[in-house]
C-alpha atoms as a PDB file:
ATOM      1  CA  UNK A   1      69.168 104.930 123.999  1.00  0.00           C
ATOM      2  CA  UNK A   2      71.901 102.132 124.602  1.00  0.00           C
ATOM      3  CA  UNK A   3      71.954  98.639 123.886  1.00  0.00           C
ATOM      4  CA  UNK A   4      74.785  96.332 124.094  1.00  0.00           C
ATOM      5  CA  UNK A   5      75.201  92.951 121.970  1.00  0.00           C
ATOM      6  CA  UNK A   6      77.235  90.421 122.969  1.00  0.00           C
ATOM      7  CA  UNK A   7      77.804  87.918 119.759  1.00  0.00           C
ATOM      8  CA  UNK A   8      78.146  84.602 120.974  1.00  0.00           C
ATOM      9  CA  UNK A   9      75.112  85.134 123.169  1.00  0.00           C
ATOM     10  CA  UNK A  10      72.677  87.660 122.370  1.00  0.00           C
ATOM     11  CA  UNK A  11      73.341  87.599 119.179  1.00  0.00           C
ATOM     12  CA  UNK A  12      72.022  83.917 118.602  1.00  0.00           C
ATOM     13  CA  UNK A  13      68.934  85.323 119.707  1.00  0.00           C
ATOM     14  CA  UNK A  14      66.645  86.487 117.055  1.00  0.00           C
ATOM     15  CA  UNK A  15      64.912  89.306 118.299  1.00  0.00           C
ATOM     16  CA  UNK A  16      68.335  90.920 118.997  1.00  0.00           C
ATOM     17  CA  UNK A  17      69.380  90.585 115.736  1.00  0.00           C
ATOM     18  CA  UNK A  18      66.473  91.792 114.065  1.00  0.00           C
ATOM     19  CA  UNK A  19      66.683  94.875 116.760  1.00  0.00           C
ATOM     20  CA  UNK A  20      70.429  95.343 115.981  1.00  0.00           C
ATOM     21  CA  UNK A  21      69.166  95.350 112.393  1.00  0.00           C
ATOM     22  CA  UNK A  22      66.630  98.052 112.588  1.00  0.00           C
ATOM     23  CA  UNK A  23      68.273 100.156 114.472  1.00  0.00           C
ATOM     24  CA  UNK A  24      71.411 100.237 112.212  1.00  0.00           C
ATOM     25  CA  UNK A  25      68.865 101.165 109.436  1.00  0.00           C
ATOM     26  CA  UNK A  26      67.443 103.942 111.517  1.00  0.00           C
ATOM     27  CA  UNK A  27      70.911 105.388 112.138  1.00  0.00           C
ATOM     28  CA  UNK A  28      70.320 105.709 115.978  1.00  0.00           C
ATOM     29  CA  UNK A  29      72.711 105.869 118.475  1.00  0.00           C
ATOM     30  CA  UNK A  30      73.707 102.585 120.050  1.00  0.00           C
ATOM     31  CA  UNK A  31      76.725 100.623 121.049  1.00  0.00           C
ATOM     32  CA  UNK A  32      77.157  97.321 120.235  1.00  0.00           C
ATOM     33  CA  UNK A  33      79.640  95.159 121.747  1.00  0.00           C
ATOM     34  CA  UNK A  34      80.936  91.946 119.976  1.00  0.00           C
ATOM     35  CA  UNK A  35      82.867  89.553 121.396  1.00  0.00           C
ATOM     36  CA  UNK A  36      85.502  86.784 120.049  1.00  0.00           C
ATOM     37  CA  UNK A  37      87.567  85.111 121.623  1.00  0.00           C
ATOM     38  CA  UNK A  38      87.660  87.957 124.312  1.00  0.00           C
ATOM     39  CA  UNK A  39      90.168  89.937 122.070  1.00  0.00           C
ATOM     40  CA  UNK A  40      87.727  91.539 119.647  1.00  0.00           C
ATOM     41  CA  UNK A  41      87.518  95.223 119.540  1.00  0.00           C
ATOM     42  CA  UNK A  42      84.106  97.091 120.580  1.00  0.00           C
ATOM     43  CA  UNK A  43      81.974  98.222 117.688  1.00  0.00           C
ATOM     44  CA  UNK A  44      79.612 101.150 118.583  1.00  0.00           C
ATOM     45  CA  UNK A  45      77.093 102.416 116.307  1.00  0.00           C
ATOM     46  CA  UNK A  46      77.297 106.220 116.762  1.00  0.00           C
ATOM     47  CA  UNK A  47      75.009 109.354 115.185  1.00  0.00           C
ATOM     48  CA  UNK A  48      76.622 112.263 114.801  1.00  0.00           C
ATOM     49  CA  UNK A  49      74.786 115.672 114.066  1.00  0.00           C
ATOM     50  CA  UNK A  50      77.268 118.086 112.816  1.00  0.00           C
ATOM     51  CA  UNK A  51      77.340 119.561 109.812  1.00  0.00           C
ATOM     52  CA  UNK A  52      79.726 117.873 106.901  1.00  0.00           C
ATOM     53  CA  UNK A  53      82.332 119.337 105.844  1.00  0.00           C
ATOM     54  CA  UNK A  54      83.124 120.332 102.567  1.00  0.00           C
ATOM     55  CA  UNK A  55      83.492 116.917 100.477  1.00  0.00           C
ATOM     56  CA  UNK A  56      86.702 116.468  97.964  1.00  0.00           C
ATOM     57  CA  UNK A  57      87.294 113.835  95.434  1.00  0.00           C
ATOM     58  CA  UNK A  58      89.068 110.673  96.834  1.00  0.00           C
ATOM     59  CA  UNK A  59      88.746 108.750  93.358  1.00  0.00           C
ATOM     60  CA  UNK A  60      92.098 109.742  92.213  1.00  0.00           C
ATOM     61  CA  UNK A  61      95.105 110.094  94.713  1.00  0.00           C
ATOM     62  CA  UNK A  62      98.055 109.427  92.404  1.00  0.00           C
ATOM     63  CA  UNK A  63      98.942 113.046  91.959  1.00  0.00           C
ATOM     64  CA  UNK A  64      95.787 114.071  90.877  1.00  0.00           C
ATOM     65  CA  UNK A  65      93.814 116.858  92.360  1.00  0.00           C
ATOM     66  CA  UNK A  66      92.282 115.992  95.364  1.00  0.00           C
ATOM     67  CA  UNK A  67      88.532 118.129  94.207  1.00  0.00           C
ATOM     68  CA  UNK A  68      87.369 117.486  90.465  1.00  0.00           C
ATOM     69  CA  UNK A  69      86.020 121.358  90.792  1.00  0.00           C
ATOM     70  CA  UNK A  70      89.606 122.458  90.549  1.00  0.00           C
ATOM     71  CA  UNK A  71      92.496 122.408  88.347  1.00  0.00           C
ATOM     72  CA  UNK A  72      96.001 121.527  89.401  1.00  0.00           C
ATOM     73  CA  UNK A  73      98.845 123.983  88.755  1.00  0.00           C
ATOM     74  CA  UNK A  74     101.011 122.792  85.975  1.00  0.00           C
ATOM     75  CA  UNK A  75     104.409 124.355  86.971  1.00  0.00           C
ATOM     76  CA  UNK A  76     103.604 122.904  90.561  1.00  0.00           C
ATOM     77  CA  UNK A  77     102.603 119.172  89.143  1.00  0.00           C
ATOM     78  CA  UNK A  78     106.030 119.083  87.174  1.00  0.00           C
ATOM     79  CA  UNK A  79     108.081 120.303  89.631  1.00  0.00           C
ATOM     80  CA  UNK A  80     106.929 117.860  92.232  1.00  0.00           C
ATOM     81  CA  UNK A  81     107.387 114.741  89.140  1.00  0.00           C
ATOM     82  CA  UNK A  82     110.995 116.410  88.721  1.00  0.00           C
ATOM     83  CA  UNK A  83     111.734 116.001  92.470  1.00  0.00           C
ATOM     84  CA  UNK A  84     110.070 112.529  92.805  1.00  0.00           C
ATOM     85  CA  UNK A  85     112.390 111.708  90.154  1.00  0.00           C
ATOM     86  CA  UNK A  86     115.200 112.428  90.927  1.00  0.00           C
ATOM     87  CA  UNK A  87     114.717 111.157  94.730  1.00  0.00           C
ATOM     88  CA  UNK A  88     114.407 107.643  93.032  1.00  0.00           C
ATOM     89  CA  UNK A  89     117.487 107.998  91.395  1.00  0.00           C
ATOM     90  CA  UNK A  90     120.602 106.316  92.027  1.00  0.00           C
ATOM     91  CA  UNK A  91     123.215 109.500  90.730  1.00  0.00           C
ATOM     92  CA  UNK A  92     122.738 112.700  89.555  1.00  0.00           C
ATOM     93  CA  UNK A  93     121.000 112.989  85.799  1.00  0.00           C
ATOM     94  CA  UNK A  94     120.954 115.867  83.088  1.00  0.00           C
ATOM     95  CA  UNK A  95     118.293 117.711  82.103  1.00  0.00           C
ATOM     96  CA  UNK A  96     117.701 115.908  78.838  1.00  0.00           C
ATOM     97  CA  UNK A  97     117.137 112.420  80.993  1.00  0.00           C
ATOM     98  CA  UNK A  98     115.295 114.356  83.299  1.00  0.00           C
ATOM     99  CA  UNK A  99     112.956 115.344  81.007  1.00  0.00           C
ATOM    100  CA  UNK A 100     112.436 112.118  78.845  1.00  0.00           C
ATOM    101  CA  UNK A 101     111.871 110.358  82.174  1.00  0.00           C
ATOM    102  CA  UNK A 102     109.442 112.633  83.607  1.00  0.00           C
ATOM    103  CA  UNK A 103     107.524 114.107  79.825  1.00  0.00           C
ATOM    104  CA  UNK A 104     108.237 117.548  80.633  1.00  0.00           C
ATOM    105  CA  UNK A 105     109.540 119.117  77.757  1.00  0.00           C
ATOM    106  CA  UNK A 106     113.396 120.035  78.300  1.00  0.00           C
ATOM    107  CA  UNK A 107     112.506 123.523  78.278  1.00  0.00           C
ATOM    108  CA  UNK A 108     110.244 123.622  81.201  1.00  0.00           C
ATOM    109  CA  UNK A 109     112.367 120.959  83.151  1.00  0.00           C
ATOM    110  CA  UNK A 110     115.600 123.315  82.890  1.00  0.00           C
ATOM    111  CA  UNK A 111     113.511 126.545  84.217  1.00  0.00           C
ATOM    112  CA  UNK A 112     112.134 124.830  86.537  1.00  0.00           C
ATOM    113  CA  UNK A 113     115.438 122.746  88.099  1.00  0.00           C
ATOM    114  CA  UNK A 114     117.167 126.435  87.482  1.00  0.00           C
ATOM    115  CA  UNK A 115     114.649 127.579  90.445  1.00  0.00           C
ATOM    116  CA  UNK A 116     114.535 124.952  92.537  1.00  0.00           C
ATOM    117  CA  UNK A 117     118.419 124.989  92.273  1.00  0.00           C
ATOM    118  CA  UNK A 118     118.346 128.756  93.239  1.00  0.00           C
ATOM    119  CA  UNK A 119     116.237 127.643  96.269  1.00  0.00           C
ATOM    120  CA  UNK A 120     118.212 124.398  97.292  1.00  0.00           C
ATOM    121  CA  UNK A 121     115.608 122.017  96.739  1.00  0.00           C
ATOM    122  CA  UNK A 122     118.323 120.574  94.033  1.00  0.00           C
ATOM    123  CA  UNK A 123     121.706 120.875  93.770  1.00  0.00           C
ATOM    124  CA  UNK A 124     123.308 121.653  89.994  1.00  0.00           C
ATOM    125  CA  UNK A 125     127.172 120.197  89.264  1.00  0.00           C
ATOM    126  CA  UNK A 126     128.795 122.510  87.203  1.00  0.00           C
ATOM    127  CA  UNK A 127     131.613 120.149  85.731  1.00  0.00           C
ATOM    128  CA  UNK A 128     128.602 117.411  85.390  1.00  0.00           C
ATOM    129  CA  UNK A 129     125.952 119.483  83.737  1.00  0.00           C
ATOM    130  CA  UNK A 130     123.894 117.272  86.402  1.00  0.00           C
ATOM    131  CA  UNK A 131     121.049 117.229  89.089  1.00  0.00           C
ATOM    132  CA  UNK A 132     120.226 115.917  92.210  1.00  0.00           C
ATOM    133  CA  UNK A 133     118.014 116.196  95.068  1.00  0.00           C
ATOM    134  CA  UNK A 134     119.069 119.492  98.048  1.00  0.00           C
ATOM    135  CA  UNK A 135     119.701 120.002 100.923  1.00  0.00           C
ATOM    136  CA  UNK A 136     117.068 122.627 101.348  1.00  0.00           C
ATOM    137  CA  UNK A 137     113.978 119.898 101.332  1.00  0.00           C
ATOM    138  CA  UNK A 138     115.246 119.200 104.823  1.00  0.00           C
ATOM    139  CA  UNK A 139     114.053 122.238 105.570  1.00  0.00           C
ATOM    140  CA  UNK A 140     110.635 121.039 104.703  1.00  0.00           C
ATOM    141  CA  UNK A 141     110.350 118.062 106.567  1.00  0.00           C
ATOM    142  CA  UNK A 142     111.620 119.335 109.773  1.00  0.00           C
ATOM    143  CA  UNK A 143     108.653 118.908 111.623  1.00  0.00           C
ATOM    144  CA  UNK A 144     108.011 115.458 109.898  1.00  0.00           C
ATOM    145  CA  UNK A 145     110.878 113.849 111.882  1.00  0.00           C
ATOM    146  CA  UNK A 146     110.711 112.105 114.969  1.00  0.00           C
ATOM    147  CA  UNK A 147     106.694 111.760 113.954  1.00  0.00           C
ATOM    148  CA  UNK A 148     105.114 108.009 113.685  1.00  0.00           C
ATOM    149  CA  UNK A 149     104.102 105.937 111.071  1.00  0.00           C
ATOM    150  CA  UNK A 150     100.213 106.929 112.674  1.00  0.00           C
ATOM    151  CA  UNK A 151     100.812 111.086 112.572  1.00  0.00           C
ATOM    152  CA  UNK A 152     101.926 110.172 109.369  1.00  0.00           C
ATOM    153  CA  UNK A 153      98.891 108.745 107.687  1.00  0.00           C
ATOM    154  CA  UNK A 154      96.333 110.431 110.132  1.00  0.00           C
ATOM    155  CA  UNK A 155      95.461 113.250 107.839  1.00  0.00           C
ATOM    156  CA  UNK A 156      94.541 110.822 104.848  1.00  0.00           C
ATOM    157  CA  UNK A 157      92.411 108.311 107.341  1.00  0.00           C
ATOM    158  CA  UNK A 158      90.636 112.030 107.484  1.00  0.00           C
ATOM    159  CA  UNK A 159      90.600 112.604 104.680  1.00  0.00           C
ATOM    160  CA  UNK A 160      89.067 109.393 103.949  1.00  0.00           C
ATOM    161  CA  UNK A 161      86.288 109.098 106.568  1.00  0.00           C
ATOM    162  CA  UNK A 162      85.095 112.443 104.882  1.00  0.00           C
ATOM    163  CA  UNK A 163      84.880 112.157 101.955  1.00  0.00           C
ATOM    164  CA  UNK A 164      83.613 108.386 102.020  1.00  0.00           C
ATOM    165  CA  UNK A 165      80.901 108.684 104.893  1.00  0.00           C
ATOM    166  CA  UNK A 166      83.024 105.314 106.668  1.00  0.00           C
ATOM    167  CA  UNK A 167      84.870 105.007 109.171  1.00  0.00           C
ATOM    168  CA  UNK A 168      88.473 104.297 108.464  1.00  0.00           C
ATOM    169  CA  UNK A 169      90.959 102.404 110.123  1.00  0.00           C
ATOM    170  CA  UNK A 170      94.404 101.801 110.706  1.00  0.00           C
ATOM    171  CA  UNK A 171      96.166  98.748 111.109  1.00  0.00           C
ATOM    172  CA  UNK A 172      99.361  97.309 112.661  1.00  0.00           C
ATOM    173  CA  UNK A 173     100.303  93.757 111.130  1.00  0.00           C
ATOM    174  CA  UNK A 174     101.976  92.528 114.192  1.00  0.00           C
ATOM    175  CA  UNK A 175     105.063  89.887 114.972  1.00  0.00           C
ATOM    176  CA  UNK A 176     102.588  87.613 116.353  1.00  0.00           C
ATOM    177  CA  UNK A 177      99.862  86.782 113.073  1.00  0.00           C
ATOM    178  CA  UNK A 178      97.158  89.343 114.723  1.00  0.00           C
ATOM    179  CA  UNK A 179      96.451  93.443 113.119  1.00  0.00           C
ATOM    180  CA  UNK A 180      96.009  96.040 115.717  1.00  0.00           C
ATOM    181  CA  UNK A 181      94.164  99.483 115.877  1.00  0.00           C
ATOM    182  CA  UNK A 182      96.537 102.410 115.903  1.00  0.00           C
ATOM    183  CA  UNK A 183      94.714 105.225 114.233  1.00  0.00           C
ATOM    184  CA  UNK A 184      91.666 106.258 113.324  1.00  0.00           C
ATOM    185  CA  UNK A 185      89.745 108.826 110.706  1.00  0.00           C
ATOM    186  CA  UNK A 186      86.074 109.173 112.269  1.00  0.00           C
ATOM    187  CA  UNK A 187      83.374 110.369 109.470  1.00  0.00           C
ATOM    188  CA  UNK A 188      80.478 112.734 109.987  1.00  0.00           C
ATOM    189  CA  UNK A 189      77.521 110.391 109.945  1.00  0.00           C
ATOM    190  CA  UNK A 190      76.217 107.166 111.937  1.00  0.00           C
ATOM    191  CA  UNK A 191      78.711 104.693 112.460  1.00  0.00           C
ATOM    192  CA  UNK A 192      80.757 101.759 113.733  1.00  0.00           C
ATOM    193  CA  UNK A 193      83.610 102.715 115.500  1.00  0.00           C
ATOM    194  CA  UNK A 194      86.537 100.798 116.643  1.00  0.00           C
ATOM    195  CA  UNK A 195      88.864 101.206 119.851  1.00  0.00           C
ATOM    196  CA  UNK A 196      92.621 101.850 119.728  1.00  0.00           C
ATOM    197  CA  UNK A 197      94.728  98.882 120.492  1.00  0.00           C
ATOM    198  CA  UNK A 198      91.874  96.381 119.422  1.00  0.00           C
ATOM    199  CA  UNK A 199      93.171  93.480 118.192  1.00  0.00           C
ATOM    200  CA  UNK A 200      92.284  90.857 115.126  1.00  0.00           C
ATOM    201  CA  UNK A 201      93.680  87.380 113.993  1.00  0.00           C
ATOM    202  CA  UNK A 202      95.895  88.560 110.732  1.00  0.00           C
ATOM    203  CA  UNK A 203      93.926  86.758 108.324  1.00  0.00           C
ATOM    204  CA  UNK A 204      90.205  87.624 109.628  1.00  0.00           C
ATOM    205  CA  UNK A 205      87.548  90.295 107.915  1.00  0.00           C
ATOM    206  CA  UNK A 206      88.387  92.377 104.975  1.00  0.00           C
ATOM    207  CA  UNK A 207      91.930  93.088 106.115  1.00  0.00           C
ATOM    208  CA  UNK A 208      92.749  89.192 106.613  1.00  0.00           C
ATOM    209  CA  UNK A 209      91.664  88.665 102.529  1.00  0.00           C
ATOM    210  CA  UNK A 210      93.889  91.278 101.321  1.00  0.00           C
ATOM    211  CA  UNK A 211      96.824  90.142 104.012  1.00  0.00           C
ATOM    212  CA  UNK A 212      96.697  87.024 102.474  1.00  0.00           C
ATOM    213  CA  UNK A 213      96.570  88.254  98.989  1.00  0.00           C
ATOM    214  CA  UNK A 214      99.603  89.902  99.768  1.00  0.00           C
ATOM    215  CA  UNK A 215     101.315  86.851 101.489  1.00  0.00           C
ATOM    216  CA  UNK A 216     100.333  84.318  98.896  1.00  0.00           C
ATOM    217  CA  UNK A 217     100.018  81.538 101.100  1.00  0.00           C
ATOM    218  CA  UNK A 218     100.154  78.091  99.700  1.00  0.00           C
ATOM    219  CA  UNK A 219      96.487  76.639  99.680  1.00  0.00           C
ATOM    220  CA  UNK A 220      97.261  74.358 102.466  1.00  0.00           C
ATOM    221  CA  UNK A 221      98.380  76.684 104.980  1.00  0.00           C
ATOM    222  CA  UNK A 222      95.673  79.234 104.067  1.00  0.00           C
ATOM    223  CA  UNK A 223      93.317  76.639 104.678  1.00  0.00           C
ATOM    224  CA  UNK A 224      94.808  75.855 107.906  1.00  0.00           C
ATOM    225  CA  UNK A 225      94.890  78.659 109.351  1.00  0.00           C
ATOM    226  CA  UNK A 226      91.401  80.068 107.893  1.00  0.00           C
ATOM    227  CA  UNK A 227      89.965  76.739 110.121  1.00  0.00           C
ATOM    228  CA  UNK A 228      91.435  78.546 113.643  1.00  0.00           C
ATOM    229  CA  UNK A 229      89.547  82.051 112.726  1.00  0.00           C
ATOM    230  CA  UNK A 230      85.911  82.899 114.320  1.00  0.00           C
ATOM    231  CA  UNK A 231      83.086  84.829 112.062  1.00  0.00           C
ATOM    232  CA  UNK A 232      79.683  85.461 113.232  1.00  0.00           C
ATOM    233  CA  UNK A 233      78.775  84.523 110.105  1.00  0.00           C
ATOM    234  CA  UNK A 234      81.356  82.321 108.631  1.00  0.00           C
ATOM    235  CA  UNK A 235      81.993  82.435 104.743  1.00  0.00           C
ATOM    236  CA  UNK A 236      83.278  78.917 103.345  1.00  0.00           C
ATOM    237  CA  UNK A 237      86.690  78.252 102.763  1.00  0.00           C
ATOM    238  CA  UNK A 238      85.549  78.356  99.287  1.00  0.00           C
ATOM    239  CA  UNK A 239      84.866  82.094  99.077  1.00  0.00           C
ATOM    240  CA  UNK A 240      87.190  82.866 101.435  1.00  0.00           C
ATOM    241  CA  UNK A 241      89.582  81.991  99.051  1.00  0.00           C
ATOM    242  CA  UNK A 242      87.785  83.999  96.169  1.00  0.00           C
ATOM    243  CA  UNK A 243      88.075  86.515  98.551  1.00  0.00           C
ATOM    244  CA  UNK A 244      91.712  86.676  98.446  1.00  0.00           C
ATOM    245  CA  UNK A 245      92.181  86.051  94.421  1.00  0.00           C
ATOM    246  CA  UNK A 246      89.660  89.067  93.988  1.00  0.00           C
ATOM    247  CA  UNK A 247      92.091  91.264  96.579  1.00  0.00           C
ATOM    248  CA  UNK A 248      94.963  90.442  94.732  1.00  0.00           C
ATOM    249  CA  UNK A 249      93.659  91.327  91.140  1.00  0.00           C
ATOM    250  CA  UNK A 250      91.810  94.557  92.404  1.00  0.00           C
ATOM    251  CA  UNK A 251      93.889  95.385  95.276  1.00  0.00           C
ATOM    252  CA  UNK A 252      91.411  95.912  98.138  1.00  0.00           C
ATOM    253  CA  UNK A 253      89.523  93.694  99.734  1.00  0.00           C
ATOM    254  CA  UNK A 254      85.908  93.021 101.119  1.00  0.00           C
ATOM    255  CA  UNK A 255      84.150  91.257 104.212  1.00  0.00           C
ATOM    256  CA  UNK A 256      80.268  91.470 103.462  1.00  0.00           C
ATOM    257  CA  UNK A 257      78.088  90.012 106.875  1.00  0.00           C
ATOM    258  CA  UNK A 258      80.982  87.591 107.733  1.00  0.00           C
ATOM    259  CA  UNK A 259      82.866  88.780 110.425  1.00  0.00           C
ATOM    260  CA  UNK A 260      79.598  90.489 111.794  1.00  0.00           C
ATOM    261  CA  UNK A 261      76.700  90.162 110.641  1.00  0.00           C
ATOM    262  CA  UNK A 262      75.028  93.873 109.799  1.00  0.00           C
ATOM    263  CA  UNK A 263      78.909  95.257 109.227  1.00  0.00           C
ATOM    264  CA  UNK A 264      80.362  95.452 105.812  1.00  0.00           C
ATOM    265  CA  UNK A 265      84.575  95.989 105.475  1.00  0.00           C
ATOM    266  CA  UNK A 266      87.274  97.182 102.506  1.00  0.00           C
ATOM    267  CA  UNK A 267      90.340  97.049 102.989  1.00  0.00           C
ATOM    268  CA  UNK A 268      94.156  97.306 101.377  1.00  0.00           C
ATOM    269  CA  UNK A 269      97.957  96.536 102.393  1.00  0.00           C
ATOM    270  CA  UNK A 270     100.650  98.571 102.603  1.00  0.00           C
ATOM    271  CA  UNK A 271     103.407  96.823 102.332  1.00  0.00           C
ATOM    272  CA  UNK A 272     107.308  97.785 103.284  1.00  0.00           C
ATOM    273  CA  UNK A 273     110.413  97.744 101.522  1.00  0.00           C
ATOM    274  CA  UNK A 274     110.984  93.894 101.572  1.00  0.00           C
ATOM    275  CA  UNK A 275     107.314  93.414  99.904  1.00  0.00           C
ATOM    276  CA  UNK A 276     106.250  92.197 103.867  1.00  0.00           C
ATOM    277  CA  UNK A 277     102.532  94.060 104.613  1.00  0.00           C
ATOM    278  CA  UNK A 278     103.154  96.507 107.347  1.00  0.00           C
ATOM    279  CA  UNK A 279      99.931  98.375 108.021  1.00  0.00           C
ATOM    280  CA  UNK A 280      96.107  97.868 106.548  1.00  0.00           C
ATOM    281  CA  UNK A 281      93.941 100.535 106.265  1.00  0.00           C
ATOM    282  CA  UNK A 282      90.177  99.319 106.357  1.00  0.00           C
ATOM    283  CA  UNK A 283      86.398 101.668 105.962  1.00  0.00           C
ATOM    284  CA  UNK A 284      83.944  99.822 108.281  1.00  0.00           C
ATOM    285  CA  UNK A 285      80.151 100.435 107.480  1.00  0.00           C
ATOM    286  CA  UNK A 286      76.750  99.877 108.804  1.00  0.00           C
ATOM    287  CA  UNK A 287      76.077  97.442 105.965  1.00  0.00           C
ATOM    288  CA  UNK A 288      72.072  99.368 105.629  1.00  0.00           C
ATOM    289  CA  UNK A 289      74.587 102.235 104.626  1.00  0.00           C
ATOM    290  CA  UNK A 290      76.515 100.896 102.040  1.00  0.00           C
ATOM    291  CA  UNK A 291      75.258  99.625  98.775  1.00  0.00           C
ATOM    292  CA  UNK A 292      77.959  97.459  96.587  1.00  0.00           C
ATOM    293  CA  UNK A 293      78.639 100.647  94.285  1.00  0.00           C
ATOM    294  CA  UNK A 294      79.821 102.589  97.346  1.00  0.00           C
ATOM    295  CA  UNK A 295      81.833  99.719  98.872  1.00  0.00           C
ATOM    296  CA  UNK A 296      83.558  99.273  95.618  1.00  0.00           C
ATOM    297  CA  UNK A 297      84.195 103.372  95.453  1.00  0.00           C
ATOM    298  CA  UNK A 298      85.421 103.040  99.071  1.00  0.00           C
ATOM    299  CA  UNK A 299      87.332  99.877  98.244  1.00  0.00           C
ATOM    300  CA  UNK A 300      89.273 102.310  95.031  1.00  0.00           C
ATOM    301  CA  UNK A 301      89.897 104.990  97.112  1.00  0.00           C
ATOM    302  CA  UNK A 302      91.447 103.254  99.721  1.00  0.00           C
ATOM    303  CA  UNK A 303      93.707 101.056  97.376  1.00  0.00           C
ATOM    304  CA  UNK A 304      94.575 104.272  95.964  1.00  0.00           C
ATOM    305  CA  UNK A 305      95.975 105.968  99.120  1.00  0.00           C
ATOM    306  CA  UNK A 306      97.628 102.751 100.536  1.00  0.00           C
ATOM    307  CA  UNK A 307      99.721 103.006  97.295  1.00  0.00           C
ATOM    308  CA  UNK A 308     100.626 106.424  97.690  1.00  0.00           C
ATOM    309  CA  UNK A 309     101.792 106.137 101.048  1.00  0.00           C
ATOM    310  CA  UNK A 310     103.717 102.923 100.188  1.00  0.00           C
ATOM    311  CA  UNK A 311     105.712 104.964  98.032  1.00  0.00           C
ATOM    312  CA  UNK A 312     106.020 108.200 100.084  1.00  0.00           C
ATOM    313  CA  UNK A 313     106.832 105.627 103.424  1.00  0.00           C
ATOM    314  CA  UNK A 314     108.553 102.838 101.475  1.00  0.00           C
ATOM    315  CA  UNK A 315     109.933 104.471  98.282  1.00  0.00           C
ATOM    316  CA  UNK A 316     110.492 102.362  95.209  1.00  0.00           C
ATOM    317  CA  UNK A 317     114.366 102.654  94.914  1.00  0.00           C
ATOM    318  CA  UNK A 318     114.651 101.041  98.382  1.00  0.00           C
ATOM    319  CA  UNK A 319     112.188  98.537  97.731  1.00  0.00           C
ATOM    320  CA  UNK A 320     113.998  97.466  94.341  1.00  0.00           C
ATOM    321  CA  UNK A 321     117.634  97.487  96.283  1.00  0.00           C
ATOM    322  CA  UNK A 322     116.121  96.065  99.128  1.00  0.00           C
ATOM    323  CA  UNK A 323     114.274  93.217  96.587  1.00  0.00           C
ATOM    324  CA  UNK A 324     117.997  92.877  94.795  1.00  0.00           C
ATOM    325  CA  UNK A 325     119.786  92.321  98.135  1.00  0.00           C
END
């Protein structure tokens, strides 16, 4: 069964929008094609009948384990807040600093650089009595280099789409006010998809609200340019701007019906050294799907990764010089 939509026209017609409606609720297969401005990306409702994988817990990405079944390693978590330390540090530190920075006990931060020194993952001055990062971690990120911003992130949009039943996307904040599609993570269950290289106005849908959050536009030019943007079902300026105060406090950011009607959006910023947002990553639902509890789970979990991969992307020492500068 296929049906295509075309906003502007069929859907002002209300016996394709109730259709559109029911069949989103009924989770079968159909593309729907929405149109603005004749740069909007397709949107295709799509069943899949594969068996899901194994789910893991998304609610806490800062370090955390990624399943609440299991329990992380506690040798491995220091270690790993030893060498993220010390790769946000400026020149080399003893083990005492170390250890007050970090709150592992001195103890387990000396055995623990002792090994890592032994393996070259940190480097120990004799006359200093003092650490700093090795060159044996290049030996670990080998097959990192050369890779884009996109192979990058991939495996968390997976990660995402899984374990959230959404589809998750993301974007490139372009030179020229618009977001663009550049990677995707595709979940195990009806729903919308999105085409590479589709294209947005910056400040439209979920993403646009937590853009702007992140821009802080004066109220003037946020109204200005919210008047130039196209919704099927346009929110006032009013909530709009709600919109944006609530992304800014919470960090993620929803589009609920607006931008089409029947889809509902989350979405955060990651933003780059100078504090300028460089890529959103959005979950796009069939809204029948998604009831405000899960949007708001999907909304956390999302927040939560853009962070971490702000800092592994953009790390916080070059974001601070980059802020002093």
């Amino acid at each position: 069964m296929r049906i295509t939509l075309l906003s502007h026209f069929c859907c002002s017609v209300p016996w394709f929008r109730e259709r559109r409606r029911v069949i989103a609720r009924a989770g079968i297969a159909v593309y729907g094609k929405f149109t603005i401005l004749n740069v909007n990306p397709y949107c295709e409702y799509k069943s899949m009948t594969s068996p899901k994988d194994e789910r893991t817990d998304s609610s806490n990405r800062n370090g955390g384990s990624r399943n609440g079944s299991t329990k992380d390693v506690g040798a491995v978590v220091n270690a790993i807040q030893l060498l993220r330390h010390l790769a946000h540090q400026q020149a080399p530190e003893g083990v005492a600093a170390i250890a007050r920075a970090t709150g592992v006990s001195p103890s387990s931060a000396f055995n623990i650089l002792r090994t890592l020194n032994n393996e070259g993952f940190v480097r120990f001055d004799e006359s200093s009595k003092t650490y700093q990062l090795g060159i044996g971690l290049s030996e670990l990120t080998v097959n990192l280099i050369g890779q884009s911003y996109a192979d990058l992130i991939q495996p968390e949009l997976e990660r995402l789409a899984l374990n959230l039943d959404i589809l998750i996307v993301l974007w490139r904040i372009t030179h020229d006010n618009h977001v663009s599609v550049i990677a995707r993570g595709i979940p195990n269950v009806a729903h919308v998809d999105v085409r590479l290289d589709s294209r947005l106005p910056e400040l439209i849908g979920a993403c646009g609200r937590a853009i702007a959050g992140v821009r802080d536009l004066p109220d003037a030019e946020l109204r200005r340019r919210f008047a130039r943007l196209r919704w099927e079902n346009p929110p006032s300026f009013e909530e709009y701007q709600h919109g944006v105060k609530e992304a800014q406090e919470r960090g993620w950011a929803l589009d609920d019906n607006c931008l089409y009607r029947g889809i509902s959006m989350v979405a955060s910023v990651l933003s780059d050294h100078h504090n300028q947002p460089r890529f959103a990553i959005s979950g796009i639902g069939i809204t029948a799907q998604h009831d405000a509890r899960g949007l708001a789970r999907a909304g956390d979990a999302i927040r939560d990764t853009a962070h971490f991969l702000e800092r592994s992307l953009f790390p916080r020492n070059l974001r601070e010089n980059a802020i002093d500068e």
